[in-house]
Protein backbone atom coordinates (compact mmCIF):
# COMPACT_ATOMS: atom_id res chain seq x y z
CA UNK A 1 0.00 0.00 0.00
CA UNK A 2 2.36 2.53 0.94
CA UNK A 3 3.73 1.66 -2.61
CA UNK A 4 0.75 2.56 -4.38
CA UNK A 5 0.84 5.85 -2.08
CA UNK A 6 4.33 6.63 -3.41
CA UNK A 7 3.29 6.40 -7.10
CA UNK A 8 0.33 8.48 -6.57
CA UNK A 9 2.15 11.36 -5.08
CA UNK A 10 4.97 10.92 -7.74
CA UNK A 11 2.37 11.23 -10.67
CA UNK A 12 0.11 14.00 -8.82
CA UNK A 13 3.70 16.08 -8.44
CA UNK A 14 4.84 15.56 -12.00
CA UNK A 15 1.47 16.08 -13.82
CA UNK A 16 -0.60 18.31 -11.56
CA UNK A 17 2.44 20.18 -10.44
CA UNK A 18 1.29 19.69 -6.79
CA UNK A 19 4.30 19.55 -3.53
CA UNK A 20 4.50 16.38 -1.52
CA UNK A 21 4.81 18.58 1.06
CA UNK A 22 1.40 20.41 1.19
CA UNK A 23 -1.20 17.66 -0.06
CA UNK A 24 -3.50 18.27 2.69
CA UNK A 25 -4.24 21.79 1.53
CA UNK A 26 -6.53 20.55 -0.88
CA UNK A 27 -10.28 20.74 -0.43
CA UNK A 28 -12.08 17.69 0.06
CA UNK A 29 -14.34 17.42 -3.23
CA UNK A 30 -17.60 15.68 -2.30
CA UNK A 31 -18.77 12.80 -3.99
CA UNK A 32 -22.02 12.26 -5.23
CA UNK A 33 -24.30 10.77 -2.98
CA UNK A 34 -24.98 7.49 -4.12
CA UNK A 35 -24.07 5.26 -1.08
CA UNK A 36 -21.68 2.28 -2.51
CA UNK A 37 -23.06 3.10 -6.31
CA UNK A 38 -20.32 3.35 -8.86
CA UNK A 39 -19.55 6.62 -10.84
CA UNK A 40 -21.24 5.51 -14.03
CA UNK A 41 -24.53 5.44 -11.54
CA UNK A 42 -24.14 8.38 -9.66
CA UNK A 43 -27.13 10.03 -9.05
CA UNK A 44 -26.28 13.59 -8.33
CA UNK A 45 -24.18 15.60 -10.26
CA UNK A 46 -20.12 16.36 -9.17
CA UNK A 47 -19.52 19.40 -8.11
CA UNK A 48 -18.35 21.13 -11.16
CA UNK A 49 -19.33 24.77 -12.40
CA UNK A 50 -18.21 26.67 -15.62
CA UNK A 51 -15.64 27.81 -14.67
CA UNK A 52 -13.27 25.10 -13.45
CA UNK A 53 -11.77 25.23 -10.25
CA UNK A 54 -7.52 24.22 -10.33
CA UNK A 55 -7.63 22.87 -6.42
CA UNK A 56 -11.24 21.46 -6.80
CA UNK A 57 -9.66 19.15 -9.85
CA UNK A 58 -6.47 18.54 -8.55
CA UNK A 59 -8.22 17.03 -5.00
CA UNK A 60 -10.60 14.85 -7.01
CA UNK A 61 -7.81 13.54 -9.43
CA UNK A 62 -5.90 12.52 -5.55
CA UNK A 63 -8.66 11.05 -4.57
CA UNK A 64 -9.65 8.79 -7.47
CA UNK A 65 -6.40 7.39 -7.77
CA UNK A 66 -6.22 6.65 -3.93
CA UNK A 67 -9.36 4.95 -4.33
CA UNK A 68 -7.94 2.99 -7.66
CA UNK A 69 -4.58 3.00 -8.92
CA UNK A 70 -5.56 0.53 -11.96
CA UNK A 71 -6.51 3.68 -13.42
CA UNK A 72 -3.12 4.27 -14.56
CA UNK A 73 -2.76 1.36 -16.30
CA UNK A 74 -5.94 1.49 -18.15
CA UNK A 75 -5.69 0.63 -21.84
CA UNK A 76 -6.16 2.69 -24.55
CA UNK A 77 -9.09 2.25 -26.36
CA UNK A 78 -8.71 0.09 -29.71
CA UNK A 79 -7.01 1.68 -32.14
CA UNK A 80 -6.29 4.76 -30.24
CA UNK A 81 -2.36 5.96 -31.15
CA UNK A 82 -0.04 6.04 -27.93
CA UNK A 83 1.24 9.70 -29.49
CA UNK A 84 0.82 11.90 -32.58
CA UNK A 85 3.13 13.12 -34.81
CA UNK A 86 1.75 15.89 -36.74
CA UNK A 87 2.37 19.80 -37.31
CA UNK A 88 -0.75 19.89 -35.27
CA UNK A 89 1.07 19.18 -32.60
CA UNK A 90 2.39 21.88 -30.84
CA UNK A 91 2.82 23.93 -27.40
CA UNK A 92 3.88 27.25 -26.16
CA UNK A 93 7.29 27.08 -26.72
CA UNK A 94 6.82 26.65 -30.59
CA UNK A 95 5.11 30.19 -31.62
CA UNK A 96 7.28 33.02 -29.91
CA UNK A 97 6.77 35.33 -32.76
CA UNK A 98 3.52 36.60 -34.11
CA UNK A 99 4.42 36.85 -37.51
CA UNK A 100 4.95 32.56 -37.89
CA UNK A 101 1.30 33.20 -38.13
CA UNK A 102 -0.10 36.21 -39.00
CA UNK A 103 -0.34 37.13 -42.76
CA UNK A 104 -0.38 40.87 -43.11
CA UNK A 105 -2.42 42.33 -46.76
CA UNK A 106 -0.68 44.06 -48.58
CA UNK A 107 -2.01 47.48 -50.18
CA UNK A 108 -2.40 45.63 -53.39
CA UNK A 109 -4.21 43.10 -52.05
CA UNK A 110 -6.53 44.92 -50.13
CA UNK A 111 -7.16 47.34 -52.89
CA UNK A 112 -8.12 43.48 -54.77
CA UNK A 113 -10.48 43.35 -51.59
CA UNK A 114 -11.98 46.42 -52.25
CA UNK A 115 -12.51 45.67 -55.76
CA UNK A 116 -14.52 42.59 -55.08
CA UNK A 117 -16.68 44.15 -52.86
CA UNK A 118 -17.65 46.82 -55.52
CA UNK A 119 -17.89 44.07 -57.64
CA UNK A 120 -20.60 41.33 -55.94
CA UNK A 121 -22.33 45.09 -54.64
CA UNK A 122 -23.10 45.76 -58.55
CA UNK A 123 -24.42 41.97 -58.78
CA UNK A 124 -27.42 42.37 -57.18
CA UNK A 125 -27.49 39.32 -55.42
CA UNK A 126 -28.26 38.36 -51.62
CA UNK A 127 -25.28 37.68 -49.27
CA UNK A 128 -25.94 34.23 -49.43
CA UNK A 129 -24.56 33.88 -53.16
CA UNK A 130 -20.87 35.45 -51.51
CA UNK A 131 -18.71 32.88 -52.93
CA UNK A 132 -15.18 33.06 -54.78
CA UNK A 133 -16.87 32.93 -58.18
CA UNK A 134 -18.90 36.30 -57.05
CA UNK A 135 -16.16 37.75 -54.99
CA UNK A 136 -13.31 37.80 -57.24
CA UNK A 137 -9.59 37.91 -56.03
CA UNK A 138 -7.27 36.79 -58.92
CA UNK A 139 -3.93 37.37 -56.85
CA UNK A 140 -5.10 36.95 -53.02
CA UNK A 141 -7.78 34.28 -54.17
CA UNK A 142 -4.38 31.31 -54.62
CA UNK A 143 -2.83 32.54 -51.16
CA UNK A 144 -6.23 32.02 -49.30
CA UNK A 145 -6.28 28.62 -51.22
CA UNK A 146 -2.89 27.96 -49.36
CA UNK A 147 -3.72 28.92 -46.05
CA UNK A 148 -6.89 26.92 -45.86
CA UNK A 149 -4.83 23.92 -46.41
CA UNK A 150 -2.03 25.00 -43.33
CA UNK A 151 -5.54 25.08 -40.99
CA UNK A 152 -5.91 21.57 -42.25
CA UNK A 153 -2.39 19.81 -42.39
CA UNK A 154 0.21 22.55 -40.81
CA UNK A 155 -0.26 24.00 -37.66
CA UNK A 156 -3.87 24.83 -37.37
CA UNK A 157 -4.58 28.55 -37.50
CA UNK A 158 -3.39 31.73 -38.80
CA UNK A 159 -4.45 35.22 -38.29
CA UNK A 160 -4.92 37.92 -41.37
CA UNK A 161 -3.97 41.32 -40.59
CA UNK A 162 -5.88 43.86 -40.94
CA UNK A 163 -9.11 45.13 -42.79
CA UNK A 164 -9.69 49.11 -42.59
CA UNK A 165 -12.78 48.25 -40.97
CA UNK A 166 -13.91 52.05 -40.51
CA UNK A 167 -13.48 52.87 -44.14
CA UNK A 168 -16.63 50.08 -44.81
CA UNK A 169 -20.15 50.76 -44.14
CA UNK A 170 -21.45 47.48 -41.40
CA UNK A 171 -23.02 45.79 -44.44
CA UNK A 172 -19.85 46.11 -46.62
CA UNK A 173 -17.96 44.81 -44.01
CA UNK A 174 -20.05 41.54 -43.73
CA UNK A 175 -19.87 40.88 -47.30
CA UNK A 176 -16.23 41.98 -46.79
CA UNK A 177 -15.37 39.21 -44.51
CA UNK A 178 -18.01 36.37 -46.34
CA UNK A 179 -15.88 37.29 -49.43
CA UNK A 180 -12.52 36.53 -47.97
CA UNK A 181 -14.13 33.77 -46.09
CA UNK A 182 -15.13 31.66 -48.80
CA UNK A 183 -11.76 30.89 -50.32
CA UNK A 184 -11.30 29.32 -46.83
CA UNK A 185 -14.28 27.21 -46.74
CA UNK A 186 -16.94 27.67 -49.55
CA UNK A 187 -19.97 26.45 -47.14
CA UNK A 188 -20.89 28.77 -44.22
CA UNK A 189 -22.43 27.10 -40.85
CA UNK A 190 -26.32 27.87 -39.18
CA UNK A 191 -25.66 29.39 -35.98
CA UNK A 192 -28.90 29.79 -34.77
CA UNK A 193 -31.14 26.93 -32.88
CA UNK A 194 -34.36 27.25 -35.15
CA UNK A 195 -35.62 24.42 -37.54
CA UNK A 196 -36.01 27.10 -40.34
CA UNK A 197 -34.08 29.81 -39.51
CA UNK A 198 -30.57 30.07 -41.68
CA UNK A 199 -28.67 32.60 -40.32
CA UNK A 200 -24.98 31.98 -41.22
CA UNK A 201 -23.26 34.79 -39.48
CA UNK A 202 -22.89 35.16 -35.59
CA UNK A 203 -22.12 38.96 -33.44
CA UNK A 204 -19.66 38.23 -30.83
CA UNK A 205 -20.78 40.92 -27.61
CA UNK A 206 -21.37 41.29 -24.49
CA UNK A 207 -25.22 41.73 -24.65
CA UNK A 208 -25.67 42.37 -21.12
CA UNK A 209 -26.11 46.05 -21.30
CA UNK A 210 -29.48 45.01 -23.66
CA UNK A 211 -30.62 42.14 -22.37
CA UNK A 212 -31.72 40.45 -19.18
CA UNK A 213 -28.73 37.61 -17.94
CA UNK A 214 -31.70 35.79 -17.31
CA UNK A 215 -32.04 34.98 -21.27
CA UNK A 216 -28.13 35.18 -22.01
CA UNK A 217 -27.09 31.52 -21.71
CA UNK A 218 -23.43 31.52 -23.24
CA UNK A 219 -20.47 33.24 -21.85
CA UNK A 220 -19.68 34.65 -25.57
CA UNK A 221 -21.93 37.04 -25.07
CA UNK A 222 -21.23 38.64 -22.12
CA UNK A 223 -17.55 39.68 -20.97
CA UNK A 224 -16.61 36.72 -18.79
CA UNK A 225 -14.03 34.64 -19.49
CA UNK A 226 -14.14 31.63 -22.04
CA UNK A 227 -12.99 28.62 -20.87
CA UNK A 228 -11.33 26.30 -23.19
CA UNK A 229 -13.78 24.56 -25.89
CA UNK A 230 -14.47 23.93 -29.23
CA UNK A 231 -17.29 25.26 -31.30
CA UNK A 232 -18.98 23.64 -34.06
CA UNK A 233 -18.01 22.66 -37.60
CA UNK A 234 -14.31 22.38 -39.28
CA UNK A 235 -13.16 25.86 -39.30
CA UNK A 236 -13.81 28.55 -36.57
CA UNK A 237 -13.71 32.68 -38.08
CA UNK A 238 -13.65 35.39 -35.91
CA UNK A 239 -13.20 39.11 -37.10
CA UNK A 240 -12.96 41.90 -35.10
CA UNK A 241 -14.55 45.21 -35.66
CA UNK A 242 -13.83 46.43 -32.60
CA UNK A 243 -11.37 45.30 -29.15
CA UNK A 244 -12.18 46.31 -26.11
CA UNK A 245 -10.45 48.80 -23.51
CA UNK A 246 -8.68 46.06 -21.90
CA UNK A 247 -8.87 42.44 -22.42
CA UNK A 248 -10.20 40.01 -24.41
CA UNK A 249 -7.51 38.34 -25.65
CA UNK A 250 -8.01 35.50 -27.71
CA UNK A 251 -6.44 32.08 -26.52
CA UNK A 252 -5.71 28.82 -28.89
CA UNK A 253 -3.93 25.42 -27.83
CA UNK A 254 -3.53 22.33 -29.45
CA UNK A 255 -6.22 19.62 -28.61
CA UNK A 256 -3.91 17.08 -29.86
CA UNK A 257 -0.48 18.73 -27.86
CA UNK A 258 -3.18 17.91 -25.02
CA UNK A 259 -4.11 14.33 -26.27
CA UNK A 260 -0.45 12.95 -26.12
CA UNK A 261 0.02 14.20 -22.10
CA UNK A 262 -3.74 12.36 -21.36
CA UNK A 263 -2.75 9.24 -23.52
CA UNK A 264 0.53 9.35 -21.39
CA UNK A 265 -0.42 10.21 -18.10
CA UNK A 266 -3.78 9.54 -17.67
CA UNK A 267 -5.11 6.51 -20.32
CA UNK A 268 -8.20 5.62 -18.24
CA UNK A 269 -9.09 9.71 -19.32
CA UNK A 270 -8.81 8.89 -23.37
CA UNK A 271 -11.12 5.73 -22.22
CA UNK A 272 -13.56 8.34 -20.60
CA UNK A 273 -13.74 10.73 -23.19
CA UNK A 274 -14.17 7.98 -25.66
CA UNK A 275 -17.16 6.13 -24.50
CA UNK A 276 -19.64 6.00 -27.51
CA UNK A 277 -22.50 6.62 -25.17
CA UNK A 278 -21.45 7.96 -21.62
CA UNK A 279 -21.70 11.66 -22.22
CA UNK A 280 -25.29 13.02 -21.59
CA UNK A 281 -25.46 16.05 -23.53
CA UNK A 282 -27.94 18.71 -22.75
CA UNK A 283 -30.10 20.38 -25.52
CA UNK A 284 -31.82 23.08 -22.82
CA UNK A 285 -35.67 22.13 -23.78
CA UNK A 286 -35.15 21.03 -26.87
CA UNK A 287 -36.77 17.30 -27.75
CA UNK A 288 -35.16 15.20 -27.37
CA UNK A 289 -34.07 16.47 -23.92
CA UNK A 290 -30.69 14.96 -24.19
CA UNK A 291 -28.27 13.21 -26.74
CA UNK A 292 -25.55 10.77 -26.19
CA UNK A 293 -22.20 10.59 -27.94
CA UNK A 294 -18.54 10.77 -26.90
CA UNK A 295 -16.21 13.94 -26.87
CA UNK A 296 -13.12 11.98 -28.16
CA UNK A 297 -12.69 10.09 -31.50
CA UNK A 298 -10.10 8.34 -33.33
CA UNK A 299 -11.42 8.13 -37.00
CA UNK A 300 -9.91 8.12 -40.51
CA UNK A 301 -6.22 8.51 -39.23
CA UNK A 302 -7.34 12.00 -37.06
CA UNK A 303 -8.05 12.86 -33.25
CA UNK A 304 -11.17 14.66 -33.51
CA UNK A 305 -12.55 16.42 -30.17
CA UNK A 306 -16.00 18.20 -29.96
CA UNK A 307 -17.21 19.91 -26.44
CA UNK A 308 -18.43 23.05 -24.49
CA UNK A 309 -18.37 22.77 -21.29
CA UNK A 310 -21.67 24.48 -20.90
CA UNK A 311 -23.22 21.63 -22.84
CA UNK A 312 -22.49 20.08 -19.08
CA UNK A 313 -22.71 22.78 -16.43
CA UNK A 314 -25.19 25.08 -18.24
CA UNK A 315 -24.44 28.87 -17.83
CA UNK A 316 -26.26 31.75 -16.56
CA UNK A 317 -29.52 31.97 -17.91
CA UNK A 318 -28.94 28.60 -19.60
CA UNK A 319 -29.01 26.08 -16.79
CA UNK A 320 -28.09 22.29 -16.33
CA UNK A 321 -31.49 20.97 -17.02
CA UNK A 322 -33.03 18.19 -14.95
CA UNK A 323 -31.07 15.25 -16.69
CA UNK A 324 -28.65 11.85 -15.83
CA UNK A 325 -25.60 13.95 -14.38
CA UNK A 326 -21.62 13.34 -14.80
CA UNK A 327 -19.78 10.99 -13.13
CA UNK A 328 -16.72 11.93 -11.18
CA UNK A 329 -13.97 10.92 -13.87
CA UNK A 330 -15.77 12.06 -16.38
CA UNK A 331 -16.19 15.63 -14.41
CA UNK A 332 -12.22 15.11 -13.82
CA UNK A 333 -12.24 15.11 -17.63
CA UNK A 334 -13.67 18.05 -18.33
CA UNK A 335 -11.23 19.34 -16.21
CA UNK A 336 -8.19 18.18 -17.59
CA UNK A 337 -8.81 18.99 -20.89
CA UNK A 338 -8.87 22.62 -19.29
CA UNK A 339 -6.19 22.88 -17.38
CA UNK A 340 -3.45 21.30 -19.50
CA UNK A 341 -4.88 23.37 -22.53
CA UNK A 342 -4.58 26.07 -20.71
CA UNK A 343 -0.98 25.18 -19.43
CA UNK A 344 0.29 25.15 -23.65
CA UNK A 345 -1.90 27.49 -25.07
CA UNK A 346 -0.32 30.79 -26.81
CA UNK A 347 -3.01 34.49 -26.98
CA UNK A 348 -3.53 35.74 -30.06
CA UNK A 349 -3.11 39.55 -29.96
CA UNK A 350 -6.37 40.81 -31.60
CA UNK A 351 -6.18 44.16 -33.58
CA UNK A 352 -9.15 45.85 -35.20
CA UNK A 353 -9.23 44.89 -38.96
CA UNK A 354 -7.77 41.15 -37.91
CA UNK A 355 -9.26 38.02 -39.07
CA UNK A 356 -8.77 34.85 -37.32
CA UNK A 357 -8.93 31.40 -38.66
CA UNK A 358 -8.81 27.92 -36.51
CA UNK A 359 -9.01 24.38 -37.10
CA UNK A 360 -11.66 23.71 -34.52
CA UNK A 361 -11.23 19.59 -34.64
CA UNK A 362 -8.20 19.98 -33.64
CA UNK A 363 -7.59 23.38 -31.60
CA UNK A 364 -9.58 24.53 -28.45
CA UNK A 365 -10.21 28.13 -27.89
CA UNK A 366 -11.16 30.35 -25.20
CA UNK A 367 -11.20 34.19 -24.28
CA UNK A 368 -9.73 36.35 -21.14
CA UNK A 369 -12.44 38.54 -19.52
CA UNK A 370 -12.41 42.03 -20.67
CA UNK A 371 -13.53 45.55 -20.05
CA UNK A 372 -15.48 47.65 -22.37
CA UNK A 373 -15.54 51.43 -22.41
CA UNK A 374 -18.25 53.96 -24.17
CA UNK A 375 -15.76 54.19 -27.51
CA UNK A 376 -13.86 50.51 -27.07
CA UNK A 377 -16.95 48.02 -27.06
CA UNK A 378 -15.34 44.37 -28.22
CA UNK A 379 -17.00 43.19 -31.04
CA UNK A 380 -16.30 40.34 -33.47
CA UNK A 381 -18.26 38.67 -35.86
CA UNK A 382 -17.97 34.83 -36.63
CA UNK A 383 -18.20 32.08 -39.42
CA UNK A 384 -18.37 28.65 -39.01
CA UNK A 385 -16.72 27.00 -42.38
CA UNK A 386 -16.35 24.05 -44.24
CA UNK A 387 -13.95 23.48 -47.07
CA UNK A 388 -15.36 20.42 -49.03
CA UNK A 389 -12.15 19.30 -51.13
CA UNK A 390 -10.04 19.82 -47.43
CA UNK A 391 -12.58 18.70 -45.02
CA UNK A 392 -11.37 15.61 -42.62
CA UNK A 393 -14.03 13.21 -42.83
CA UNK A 394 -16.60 13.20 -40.14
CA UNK A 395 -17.25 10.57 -37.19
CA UNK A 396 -20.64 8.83 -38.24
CA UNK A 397 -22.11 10.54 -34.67
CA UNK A 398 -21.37 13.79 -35.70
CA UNK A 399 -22.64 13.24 -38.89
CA UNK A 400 -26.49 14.68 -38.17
CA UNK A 401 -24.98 18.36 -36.92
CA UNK A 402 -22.63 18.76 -39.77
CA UNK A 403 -25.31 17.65 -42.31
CA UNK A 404 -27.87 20.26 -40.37
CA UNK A 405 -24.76 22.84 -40.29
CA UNK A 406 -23.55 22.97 -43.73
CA UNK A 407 -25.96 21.37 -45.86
CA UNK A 408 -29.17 22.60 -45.06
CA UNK A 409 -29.17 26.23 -46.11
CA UNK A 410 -29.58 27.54 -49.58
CA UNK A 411 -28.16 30.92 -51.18
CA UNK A 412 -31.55 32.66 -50.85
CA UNK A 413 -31.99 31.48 -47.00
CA UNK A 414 -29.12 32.31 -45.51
CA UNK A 415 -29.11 35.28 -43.13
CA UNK A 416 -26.10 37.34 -42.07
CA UNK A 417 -27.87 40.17 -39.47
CA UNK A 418 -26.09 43.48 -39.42
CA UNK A 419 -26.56 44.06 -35.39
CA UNK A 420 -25.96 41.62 -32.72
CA UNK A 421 -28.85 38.61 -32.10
CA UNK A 422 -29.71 37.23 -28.30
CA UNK A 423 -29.81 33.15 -29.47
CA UNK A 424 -32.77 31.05 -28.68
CA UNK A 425 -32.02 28.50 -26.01
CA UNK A 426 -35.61 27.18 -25.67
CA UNK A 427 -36.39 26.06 -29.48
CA UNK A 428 -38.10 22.57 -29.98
CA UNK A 429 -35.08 21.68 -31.86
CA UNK A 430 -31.33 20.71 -31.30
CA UNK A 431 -29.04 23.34 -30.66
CA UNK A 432 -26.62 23.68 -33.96
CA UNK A 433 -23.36 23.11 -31.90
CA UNK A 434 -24.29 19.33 -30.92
């Protein structure tokens, strides 16, 4: 026993980063109440909140190992790879300098920019028929080509610096930014939670100062801060109009840099995220109530991770609805992905006029908090895009959202609202992002 002990507290000090010689300043985290019932039929749900708490998951990673140390020696599951070797791989210590990833426009090129726009404006047409054919960029058009494909083989992400946002009316600059967009990924994603609704294009704001918290039920729209996640679809846009006074920087990291350290420290994790149907996944009202699927998958050669942690702790005016609740490792999950994102993720400096682009099957993203002033109010806009000759192919479970994402809309019903929209959280349908 006092073996077993001595491995624990090894492994707790190398991964969690916690001193053998202060364990018992850790807070007790209570377990559900299910008297002698194990985790996968735990009745109540862990105590776990949006915003994850570093001593609440290091004390319930101690004390499920104490309880088993098999964990550690769990197997992968089948087929899982012990490590990846990929570009996509990658941590802090490889991106010290901005400009391995940002592209900056030239004045030719925006000029080409500006020329497109004037162009698709004398076509007549509806947003919804922005595509390169009706957005021509002869010179830029190739480059965008090229960068699509480093979001799907290189490293992930890049940044393109910067629009003159304030020398384009709010329309232009949506068409703007659709335009660009669609040399990236030709098909734009529904954001919104209606069955007939198609709008393609999502405000990014803290909508507190118009609307009731009671009806805001996802941290993007307020000012909090974003805890690591993914959203839905391949590729993740986000362009800002405006930063704020102070904050609000953007934060990427590597979802497979943070597959490799689970697969290596913590196996019986993979096994948890993996589980076809042990995630309960709320859908706030929606029918069916819940869905089941796993967070993790290992399909066509590619780690592919899909969660918001909402999804499982619900969020202001958005709450956990009555449902089955987490168990305890897979509430240490949730945390782990977190933390050891967190611990390799890089910021991404925003500037007005930038436009972001991440692989979001493969990259989690969050936000810091921020502050807004009268003349600095952050505000981005977002895409979510799909590039059909890049595209990894899909895990059959995810299948449904990205048919009901990218396939459902037509030219004439897509919708891409000028001002900021409060989402519906209490539609009869699924949300878009599960």
């Amino acid at each position: 026993m006092t073996s077993v002990v001595s491995q624990i507290t090894t492994l707790l000090e190398n991964t969690l980063s916690i001193s053998s010689s202060t364990p018992n300043k850790l807070p007790p985290v209570p377990s559900p109440t299910t008297t002698g019932v194990s985790d996968s039929k735990a009745l109540t749900q862990p105590d776990i909140e949006y915003h994850p708490n570093e001593e609440k998951w290091k004390a319930r990673t101690a004390r499920r190992l104490a309880e088993d140390h098999t964990l550690l020696q769990t197997p992968l599951p089948t087929g899982f790879p012990l490590k990846l070797e990929s570009p996509l791989v990658w941590d802090e210590r490889d991106w010290k300098d901005p400009q391995q990833w940002e592209y900056e426009l030239t004045v030719a090129q925006l000029k080409e920019i500006d020329d497109a726009v004037k162009h698709f404006n004398g076509l007549g047409k509806s947003f919804g028929h922005i595509s390169p054919d009706t957005f021509p960029l002869p010179t830029l058009g190739p480059i965008l080509r090229d960068l699509s494909k480093e979001l799907h083989t290189g490293r992930g992400f890049f940044v393109l610096r910067t629009i003159p946002v304030d020398n384009y009316s709010r329309e232009d600059n949506i068409l703007l930014y659709a335009g660009v967009s669609s040399y990236i990924g030709s098909r734009r994603g529904i954001q919104d939670r209606g069955d007939s609704s198609h709008t393609v294009l999502g405000h990014i704001k803290d909508l507190r100062e118009t609307h009731s918290v009671k009806t805001i039920g996802a941290p993007a729209f307020t000012a909090d801060k974003q805890v690591f996640h993914t959203d839905a679809g391949d590729i993740i846009s986000l362009f800002v109009l405006q930063t704020a006074v102070e904050g609000g920087t953007s934060r990427i990291s590597s979802s497979w840099r943070v597959y490799n350290e689970l697969a290596e420290t913590r196996p019986d994790l993979i096994k948890t995220l993996s589980e076809p149907s042990g995630w309960v996944i709320d859908t706030f009202g929606a029918n069916p109530p819940y869905v089941r699927r796993p967070l993790l998958f290992w399909h066509d050669d590619h780690i592919i991770i899909q969660y918001a942690r909402t999804l499982f702790t619900g969020f202001l005016g958005r709450p956990r609805s009555d449902i089955p609740p987490l168990t305890e490792a897979q509430a240490e999950a949730l945390d782990a992905i977190h933390f050891i994102a967190e611990k390799h993720s890089i910021g991404l400096g925003f500037q007005k006029g930038d436009i972001q682009y991440i692989n979001n099957l493969s990259i989690f993203h969050g936000r810091d908090g921020f502050v807004d002033s009268a003349e600095h109010k952050r505000h981005l806009l977002r895409l979510w895009l799909h590039n059909e000759e890049l595209a990894w192919k899909i895990p059959e479970a995810l299948k449904p959202s990205w048919n009901k994402l990218f396939f459902t809309a037509k030219p004439d019903t897509e919708r891409f609202p000028s001002e900021p929209e409060n989402r519906d959280f209490t539609t009869k349908s699924k949300p878009a992002s599960l």
